[in-house]
PDB file of N, CA and C in Angstrom:
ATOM      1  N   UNK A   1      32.820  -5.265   6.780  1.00  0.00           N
ATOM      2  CA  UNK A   1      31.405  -5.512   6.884  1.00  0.00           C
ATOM      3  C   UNK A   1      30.897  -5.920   5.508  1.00  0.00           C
ATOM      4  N   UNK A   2      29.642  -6.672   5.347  1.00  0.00           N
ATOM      5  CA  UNK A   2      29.309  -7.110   4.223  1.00  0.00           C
ATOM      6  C   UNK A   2      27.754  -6.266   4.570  1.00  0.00           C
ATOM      7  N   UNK A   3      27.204  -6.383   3.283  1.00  0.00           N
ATOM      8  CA  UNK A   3      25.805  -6.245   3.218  1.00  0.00           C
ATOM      9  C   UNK A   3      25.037  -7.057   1.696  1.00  0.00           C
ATOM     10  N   UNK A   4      23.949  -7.912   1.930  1.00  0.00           N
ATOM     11  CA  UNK A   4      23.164  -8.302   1.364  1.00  0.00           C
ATOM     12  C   UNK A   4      22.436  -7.732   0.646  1.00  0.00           C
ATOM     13  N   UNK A   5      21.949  -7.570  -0.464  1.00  0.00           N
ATOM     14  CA  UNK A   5      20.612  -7.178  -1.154  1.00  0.00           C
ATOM     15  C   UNK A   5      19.703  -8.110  -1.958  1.00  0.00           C
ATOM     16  N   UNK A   6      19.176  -8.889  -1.651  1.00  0.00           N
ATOM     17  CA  UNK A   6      18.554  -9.608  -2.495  1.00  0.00           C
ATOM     18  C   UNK A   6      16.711  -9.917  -2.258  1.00  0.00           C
ATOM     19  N   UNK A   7      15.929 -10.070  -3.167  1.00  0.00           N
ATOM     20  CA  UNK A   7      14.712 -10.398  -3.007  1.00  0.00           C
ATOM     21  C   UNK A   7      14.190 -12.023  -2.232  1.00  0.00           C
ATOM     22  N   UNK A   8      14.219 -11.619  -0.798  1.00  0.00           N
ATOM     23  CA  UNK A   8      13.947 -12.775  -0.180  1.00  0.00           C
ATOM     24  C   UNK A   8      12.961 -14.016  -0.759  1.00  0.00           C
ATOM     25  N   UNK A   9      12.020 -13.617  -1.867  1.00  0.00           N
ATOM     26  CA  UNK A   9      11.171 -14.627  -2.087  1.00  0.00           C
ATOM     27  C   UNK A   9      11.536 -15.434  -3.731  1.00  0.00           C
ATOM     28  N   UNK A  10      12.575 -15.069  -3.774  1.00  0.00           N
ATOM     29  CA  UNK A  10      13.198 -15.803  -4.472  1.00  0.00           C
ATOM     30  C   UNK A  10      13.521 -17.133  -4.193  1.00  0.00           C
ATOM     31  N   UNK A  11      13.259 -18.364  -5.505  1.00  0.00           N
ATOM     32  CA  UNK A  11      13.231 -19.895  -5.315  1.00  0.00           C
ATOM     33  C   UNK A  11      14.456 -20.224  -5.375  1.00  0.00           C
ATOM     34  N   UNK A  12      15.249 -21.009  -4.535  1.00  0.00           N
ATOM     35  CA  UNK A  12      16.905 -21.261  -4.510  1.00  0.00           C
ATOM     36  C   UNK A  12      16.779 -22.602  -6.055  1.00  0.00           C
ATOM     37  N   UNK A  13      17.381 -22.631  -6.932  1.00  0.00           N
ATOM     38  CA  UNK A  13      17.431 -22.890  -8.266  1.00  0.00           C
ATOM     39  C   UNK A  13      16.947 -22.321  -9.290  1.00  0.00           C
ATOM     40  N   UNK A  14      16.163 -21.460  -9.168  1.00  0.00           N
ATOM     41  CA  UNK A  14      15.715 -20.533 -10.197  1.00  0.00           C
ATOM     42  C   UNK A  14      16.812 -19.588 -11.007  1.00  0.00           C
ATOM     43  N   UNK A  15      16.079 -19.081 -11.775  1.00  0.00           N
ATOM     44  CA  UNK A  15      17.184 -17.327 -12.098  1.00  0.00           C
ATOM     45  C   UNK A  15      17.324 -16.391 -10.863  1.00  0.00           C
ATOM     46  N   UNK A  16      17.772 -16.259 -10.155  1.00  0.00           N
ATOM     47  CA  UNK A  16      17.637 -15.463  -9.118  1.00  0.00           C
ATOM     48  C   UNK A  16      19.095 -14.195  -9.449  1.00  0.00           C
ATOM     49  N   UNK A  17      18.716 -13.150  -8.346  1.00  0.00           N
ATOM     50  CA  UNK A  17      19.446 -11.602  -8.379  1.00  0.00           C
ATOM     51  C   UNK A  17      19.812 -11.096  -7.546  1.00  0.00           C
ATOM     52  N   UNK A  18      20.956 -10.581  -6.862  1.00  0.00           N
ATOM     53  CA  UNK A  18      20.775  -9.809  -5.564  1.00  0.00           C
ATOM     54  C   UNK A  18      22.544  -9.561  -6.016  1.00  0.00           C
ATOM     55  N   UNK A  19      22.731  -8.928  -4.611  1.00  0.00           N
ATOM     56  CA  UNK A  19      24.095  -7.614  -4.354  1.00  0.00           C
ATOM     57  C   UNK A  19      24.858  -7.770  -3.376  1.00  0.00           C
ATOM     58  N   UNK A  20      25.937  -7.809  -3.377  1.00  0.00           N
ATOM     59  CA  UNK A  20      26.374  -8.133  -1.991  1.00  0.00           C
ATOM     60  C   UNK A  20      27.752  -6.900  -2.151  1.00  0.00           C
ATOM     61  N   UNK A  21      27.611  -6.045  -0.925  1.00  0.00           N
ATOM     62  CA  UNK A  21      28.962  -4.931  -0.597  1.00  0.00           C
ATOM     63  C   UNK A  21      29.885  -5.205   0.405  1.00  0.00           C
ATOM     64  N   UNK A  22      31.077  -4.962   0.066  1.00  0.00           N
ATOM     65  CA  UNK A  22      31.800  -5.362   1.089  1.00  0.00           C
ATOM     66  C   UNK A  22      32.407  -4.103   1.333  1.00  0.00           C
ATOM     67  N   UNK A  23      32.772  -4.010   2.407  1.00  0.00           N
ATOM     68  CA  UNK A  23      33.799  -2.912   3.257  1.00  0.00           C
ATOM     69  C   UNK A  23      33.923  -2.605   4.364  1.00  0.00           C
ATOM     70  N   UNK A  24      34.069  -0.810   4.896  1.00  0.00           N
ATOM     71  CA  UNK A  24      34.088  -0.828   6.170  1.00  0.00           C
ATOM     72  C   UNK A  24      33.127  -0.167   6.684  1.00  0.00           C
ATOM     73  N   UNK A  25      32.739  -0.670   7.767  1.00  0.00           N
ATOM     74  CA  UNK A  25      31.515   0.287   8.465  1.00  0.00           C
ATOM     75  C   UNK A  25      31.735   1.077   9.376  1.00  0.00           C
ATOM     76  N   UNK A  26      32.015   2.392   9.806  1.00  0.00           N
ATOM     77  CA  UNK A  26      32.214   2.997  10.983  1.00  0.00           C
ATOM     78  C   UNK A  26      30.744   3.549  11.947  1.00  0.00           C
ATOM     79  N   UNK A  27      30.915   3.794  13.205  1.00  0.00           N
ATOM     80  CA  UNK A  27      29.776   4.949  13.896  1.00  0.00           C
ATOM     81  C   UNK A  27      29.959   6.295  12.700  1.00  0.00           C
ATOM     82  N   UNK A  28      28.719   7.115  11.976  1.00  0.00           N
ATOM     83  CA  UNK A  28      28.875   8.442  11.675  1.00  0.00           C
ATOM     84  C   UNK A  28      29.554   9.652  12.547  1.00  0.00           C
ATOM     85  N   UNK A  29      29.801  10.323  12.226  1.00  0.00           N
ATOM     86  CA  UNK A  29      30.509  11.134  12.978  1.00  0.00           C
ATOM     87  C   UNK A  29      30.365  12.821  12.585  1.00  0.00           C
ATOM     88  N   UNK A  30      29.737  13.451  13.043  1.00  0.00           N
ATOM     89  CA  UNK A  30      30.522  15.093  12.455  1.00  0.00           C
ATOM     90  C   UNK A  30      29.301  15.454  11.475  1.00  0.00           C
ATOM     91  N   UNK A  31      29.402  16.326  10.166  1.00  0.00           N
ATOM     92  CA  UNK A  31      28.277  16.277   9.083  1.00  0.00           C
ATOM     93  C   UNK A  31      27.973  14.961   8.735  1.00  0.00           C
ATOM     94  N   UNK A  32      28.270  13.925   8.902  1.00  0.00           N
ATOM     95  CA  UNK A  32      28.295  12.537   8.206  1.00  0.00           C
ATOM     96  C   UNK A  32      26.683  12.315   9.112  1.00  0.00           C
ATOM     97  N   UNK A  33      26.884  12.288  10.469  1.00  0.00           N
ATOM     98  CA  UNK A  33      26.135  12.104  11.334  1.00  0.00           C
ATOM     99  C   UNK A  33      24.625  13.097  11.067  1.00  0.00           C
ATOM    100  N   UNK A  34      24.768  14.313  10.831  1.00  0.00           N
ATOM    101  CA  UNK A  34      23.799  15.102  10.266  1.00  0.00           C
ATOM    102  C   UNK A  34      23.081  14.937   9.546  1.00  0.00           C
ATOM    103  N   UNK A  35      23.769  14.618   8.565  1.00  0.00           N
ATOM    104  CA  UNK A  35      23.288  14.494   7.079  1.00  0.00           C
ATOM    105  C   UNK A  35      22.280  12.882   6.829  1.00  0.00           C
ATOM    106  N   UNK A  36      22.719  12.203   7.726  1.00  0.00           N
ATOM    107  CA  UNK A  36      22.073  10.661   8.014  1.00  0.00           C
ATOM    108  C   UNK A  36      20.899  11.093   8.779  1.00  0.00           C
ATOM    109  N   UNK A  37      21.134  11.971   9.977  1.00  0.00           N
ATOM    110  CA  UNK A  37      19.618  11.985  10.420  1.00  0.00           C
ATOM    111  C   UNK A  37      18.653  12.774   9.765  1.00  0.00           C
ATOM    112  N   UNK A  38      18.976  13.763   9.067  1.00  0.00           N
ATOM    113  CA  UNK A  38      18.669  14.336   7.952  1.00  0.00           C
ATOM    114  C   UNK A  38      17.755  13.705   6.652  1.00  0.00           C
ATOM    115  N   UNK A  39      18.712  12.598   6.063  1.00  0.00           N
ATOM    116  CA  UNK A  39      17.669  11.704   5.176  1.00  0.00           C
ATOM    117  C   UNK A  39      16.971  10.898   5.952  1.00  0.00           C
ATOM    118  N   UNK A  40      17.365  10.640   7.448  1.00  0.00           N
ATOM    119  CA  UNK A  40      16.194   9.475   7.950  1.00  0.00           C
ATOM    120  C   UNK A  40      15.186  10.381   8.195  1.00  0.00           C
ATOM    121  N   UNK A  41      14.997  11.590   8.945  1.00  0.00           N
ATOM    122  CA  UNK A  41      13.879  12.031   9.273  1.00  0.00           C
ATOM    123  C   UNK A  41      12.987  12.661   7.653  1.00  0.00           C
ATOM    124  N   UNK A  42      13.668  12.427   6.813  1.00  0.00           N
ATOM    125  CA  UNK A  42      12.778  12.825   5.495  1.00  0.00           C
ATOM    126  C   UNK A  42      11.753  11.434   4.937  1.00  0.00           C
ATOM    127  N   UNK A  43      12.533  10.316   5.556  1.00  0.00           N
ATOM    128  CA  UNK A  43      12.009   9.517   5.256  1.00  0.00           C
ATOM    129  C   UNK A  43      11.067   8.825   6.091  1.00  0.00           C
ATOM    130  N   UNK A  44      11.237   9.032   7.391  1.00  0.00           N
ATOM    131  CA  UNK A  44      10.348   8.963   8.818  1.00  0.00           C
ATOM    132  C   UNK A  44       9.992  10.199   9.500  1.00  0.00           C
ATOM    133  N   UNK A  45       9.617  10.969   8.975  1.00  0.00           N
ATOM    134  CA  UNK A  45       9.281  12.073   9.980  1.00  0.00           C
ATOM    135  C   UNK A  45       8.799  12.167  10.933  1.00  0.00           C
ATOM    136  N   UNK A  46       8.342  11.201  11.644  1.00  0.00           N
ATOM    137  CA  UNK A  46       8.229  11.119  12.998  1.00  0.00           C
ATOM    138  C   UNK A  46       9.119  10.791  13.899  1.00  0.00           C
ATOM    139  N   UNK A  47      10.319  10.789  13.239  1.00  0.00           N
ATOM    140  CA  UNK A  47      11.899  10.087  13.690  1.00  0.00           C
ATOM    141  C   UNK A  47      12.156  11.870  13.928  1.00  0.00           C
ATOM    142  N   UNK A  48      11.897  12.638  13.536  1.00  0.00           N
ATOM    143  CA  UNK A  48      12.209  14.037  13.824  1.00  0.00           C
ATOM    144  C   UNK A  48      11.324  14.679  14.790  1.00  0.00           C
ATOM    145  N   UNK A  49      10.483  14.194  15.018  1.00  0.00           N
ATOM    146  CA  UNK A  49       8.918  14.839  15.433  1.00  0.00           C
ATOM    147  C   UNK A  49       9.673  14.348  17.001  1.00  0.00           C
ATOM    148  N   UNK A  50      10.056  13.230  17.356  1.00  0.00           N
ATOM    149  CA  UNK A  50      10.035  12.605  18.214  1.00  0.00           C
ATOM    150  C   UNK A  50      11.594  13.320  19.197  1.00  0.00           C
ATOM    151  N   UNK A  51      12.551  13.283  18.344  1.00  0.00           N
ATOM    152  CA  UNK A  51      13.815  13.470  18.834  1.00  0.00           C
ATOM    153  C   UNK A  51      14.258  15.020  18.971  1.00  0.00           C
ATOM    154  N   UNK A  52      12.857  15.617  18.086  1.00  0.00           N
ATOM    155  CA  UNK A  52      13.168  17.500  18.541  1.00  0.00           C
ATOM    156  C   UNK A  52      12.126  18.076  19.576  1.00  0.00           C
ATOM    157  N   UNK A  53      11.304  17.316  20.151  1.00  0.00           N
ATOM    158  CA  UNK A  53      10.121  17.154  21.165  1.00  0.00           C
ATOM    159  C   UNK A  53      10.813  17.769  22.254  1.00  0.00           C
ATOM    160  N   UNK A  54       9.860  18.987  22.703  1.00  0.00           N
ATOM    161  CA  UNK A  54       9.831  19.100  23.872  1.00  0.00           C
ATOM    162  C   UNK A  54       8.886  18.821  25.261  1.00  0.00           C
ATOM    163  N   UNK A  55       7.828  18.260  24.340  1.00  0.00           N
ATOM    164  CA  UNK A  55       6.389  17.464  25.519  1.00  0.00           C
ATOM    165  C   UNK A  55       6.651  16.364  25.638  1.00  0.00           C
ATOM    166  N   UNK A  56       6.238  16.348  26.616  1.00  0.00           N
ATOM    167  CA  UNK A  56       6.353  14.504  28.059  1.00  0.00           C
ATOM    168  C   UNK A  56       6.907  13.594  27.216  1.00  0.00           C
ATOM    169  N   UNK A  57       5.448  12.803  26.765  1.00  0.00           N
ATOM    170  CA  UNK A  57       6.364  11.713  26.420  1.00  0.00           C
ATOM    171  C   UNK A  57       6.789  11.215  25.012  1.00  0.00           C
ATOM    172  N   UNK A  58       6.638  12.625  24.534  1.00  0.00           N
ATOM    173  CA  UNK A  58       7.268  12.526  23.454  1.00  0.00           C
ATOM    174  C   UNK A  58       9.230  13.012  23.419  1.00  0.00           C
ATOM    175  N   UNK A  59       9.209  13.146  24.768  1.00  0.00           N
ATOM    176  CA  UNK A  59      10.751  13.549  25.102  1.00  0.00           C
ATOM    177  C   UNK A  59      10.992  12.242  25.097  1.00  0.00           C
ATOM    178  N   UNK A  60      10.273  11.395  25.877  1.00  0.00           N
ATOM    179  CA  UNK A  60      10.925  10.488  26.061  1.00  0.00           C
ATOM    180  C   UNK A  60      11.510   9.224  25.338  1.00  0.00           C
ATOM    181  N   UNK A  61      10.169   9.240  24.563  1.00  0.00           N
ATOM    182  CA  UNK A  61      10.574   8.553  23.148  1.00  0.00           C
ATOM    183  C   UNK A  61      11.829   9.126  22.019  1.00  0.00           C
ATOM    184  N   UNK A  62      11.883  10.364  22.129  1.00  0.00           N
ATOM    185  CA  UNK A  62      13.258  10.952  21.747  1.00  0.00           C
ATOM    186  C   UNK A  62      14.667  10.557  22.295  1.00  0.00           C
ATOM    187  N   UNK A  63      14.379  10.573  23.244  1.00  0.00           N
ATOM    188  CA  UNK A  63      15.599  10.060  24.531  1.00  0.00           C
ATOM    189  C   UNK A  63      15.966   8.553  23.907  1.00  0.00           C
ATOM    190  N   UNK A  64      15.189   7.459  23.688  1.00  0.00           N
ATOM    191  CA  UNK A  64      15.407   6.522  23.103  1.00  0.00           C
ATOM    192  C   UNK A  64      15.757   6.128  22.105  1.00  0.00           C
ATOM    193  N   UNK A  65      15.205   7.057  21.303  1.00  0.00           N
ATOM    194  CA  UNK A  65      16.073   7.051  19.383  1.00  0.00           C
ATOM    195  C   UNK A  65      16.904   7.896  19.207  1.00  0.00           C
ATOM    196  N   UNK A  66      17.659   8.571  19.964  1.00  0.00           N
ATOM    197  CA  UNK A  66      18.848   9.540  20.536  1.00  0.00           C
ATOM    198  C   UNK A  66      19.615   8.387  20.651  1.00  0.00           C
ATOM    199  N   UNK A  67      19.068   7.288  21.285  1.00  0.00           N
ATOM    200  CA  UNK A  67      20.300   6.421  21.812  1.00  0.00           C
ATOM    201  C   UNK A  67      20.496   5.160  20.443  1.00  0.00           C
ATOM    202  N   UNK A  68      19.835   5.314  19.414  1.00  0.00           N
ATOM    203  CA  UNK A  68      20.292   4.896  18.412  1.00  0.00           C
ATOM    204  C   UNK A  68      21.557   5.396  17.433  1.00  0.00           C
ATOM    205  N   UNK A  69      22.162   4.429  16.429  1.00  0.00           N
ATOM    206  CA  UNK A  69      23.067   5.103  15.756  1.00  0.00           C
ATOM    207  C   UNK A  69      22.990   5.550  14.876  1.00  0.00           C
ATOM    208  N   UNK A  70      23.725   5.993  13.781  1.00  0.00           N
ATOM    209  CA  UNK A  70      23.726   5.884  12.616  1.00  0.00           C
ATOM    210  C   UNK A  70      24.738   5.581  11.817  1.00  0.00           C
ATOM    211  N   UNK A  71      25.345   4.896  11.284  1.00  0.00           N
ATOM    212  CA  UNK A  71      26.729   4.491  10.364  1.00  0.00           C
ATOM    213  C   UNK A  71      26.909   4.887   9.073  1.00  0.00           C
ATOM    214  N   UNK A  72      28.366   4.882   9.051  1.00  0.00           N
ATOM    215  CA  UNK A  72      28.670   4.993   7.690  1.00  0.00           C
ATOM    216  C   UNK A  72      29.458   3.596   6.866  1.00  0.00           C
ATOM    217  N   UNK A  73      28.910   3.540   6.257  1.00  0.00           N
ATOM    218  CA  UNK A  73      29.160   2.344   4.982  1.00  0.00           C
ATOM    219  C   UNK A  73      30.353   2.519   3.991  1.00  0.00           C
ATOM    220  N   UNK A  74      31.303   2.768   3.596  1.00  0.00           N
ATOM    221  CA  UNK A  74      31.743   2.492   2.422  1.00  0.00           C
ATOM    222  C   UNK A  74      32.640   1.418   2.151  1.00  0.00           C
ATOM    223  N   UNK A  75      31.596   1.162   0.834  1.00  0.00           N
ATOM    224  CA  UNK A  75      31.901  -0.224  -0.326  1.00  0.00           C
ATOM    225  C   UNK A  75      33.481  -0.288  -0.542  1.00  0.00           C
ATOM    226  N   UNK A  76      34.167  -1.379  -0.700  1.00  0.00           N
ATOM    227  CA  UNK A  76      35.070  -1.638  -1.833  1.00  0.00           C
ATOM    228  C   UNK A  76      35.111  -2.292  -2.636  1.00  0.00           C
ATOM    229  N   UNK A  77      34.194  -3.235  -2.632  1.00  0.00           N
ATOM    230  CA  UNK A  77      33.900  -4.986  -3.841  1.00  0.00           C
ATOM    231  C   UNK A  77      32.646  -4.559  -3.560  1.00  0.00           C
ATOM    232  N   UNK A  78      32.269  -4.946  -4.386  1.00  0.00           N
ATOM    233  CA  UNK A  78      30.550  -5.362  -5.432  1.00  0.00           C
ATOM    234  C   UNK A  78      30.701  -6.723  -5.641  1.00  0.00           C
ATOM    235  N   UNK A  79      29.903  -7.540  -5.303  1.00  0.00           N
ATOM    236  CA  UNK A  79      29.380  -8.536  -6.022  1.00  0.00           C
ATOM    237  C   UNK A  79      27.864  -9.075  -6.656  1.00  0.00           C
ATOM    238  N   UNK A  80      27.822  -9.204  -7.809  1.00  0.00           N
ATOM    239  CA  UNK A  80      26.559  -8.995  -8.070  1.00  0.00           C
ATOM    240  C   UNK A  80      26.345 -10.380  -8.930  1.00  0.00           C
ATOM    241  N   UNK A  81      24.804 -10.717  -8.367  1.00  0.00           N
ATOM    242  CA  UNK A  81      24.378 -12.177  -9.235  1.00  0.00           C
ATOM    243  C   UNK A  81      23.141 -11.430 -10.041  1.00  0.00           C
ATOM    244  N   UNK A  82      23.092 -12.045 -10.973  1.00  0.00           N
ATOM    245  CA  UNK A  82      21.716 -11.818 -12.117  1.00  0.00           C
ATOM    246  C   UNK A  82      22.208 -13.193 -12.954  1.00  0.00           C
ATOM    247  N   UNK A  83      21.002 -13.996 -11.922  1.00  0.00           N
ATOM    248  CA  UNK A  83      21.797 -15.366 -13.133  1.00  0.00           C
ATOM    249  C   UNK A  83      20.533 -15.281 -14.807  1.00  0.00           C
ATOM    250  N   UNK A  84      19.734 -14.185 -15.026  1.00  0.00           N
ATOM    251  CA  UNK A  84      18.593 -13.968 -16.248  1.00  0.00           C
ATOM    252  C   UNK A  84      20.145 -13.249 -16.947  1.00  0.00           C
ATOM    253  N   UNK A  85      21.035 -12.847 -16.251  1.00  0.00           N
ATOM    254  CA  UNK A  85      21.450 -11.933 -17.295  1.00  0.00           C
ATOM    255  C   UNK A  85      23.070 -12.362 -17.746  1.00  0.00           C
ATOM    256  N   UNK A  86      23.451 -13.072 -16.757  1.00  0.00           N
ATOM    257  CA  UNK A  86      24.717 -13.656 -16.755  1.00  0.00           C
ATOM    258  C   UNK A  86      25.225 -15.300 -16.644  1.00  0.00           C
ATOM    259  N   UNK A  87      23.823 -15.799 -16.427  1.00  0.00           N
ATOM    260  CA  UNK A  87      24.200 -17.245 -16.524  1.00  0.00           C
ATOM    261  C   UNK A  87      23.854 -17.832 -15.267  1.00  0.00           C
ATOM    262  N   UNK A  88      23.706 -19.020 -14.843  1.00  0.00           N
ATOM    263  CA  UNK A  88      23.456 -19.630 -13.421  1.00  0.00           C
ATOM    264  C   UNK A  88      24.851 -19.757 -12.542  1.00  0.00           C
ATOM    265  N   UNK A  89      24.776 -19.281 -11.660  1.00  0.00           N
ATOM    266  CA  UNK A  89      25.918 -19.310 -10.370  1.00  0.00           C
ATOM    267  C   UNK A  89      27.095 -18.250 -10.881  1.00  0.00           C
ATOM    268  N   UNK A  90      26.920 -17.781 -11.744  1.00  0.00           N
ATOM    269  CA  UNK A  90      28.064 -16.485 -12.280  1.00  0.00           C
ATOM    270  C   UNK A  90      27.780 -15.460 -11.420  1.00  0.00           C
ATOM    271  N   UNK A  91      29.116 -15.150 -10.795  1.00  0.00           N
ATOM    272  CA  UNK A  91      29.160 -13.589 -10.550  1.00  0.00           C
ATOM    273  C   UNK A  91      29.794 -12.696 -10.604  1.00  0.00           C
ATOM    274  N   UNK A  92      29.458 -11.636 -10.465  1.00  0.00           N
ATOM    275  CA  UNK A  92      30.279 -10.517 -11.307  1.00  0.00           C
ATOM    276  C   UNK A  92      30.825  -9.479  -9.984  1.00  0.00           C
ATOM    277  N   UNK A  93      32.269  -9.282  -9.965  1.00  0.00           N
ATOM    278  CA  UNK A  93      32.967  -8.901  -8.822  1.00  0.00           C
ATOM    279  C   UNK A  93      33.605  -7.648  -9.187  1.00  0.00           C
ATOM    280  N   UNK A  94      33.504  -6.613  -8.483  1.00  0.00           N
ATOM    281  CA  UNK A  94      34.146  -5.544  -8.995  1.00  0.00           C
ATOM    282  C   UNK A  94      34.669  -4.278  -7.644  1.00  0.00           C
ATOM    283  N   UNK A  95      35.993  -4.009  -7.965  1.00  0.00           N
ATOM    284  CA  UNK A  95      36.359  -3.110  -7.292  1.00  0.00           C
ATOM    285  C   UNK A  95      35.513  -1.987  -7.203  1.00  0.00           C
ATOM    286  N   UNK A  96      35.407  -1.313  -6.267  1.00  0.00           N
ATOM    287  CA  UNK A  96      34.805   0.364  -5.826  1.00  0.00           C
ATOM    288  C   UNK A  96      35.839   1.266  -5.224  1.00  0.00           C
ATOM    289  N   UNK A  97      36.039   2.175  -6.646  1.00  0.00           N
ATOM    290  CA  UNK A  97      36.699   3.322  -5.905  1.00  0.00           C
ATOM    291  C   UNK A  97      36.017   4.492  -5.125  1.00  0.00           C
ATOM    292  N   UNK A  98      36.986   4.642  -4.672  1.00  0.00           N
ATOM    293  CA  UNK A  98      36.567   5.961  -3.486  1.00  0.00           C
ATOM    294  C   UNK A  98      37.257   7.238  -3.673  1.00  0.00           C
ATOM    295  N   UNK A  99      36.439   8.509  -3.442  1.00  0.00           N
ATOM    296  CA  UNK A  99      37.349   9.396  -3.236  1.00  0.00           C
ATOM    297  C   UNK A  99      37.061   9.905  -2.272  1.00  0.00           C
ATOM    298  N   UNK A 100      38.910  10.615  -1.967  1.00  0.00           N
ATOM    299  CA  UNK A 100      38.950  11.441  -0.420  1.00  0.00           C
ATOM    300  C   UNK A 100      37.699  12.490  -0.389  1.00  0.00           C
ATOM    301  N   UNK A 101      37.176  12.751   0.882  1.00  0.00           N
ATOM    302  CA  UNK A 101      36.611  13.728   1.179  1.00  0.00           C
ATOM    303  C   UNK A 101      37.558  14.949   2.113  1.00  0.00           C
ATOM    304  N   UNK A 102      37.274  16.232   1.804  1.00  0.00           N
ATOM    305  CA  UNK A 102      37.682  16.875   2.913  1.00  0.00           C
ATOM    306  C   UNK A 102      36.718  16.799   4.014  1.00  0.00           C
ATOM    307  N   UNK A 103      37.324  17.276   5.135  1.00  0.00           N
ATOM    308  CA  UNK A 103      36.580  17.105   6.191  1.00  0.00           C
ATOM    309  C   UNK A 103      36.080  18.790   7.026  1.00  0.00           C
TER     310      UNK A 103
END
């Protein structure tokens, strides 16, 4: 899987910046899965409000973001442009290590 980061309103010839990750993406699984809905509902709390509901239709709207996922990401290449800092069309590529987790 790849992922993008860059500031969409950026002019294509300019100095422009952005990120690009490569690796693998799985479904979360186990604490992985926890811990994701965990920072999402800190960051949406109505993403919690909704999916720990026990009134009408707020079940039901739970029932629906229940049926969403959540994934796990990890990187192995970085690629990164900053052409202010590295030059025009240069980019800078770099391995990502990982370490084992226990499970």
């Amino acid at each position: 899987m790849a992922i993008a980061i860059f500031r969409s309103a950026q002019t294509w010839g300019k100095q422009n910046r952005g990120i690009q990750l490569f690796g693998v993406c799985r479904p979360a699984s186990g604490q992985d899965a926890v811990r994701a809905e965990s920072a999402y509902g800190k960051r949406f709390p109505a993403y919690l409000r909704y999916v720990r509901s026990t009134r009408g239709e707020d079940r039901r709207m739970g029932a629906q973001l229940r049926s969403y996922r959540f994934y796990r990401f990890v990187p192995s290449t970085v690629k990164i442009l900053d052409e202010n800092e590295f030059g025009g069309g240069v980019f800078v590529v770099a391995s990502v290590r990982t370490r084992t987790r226990s499970r």
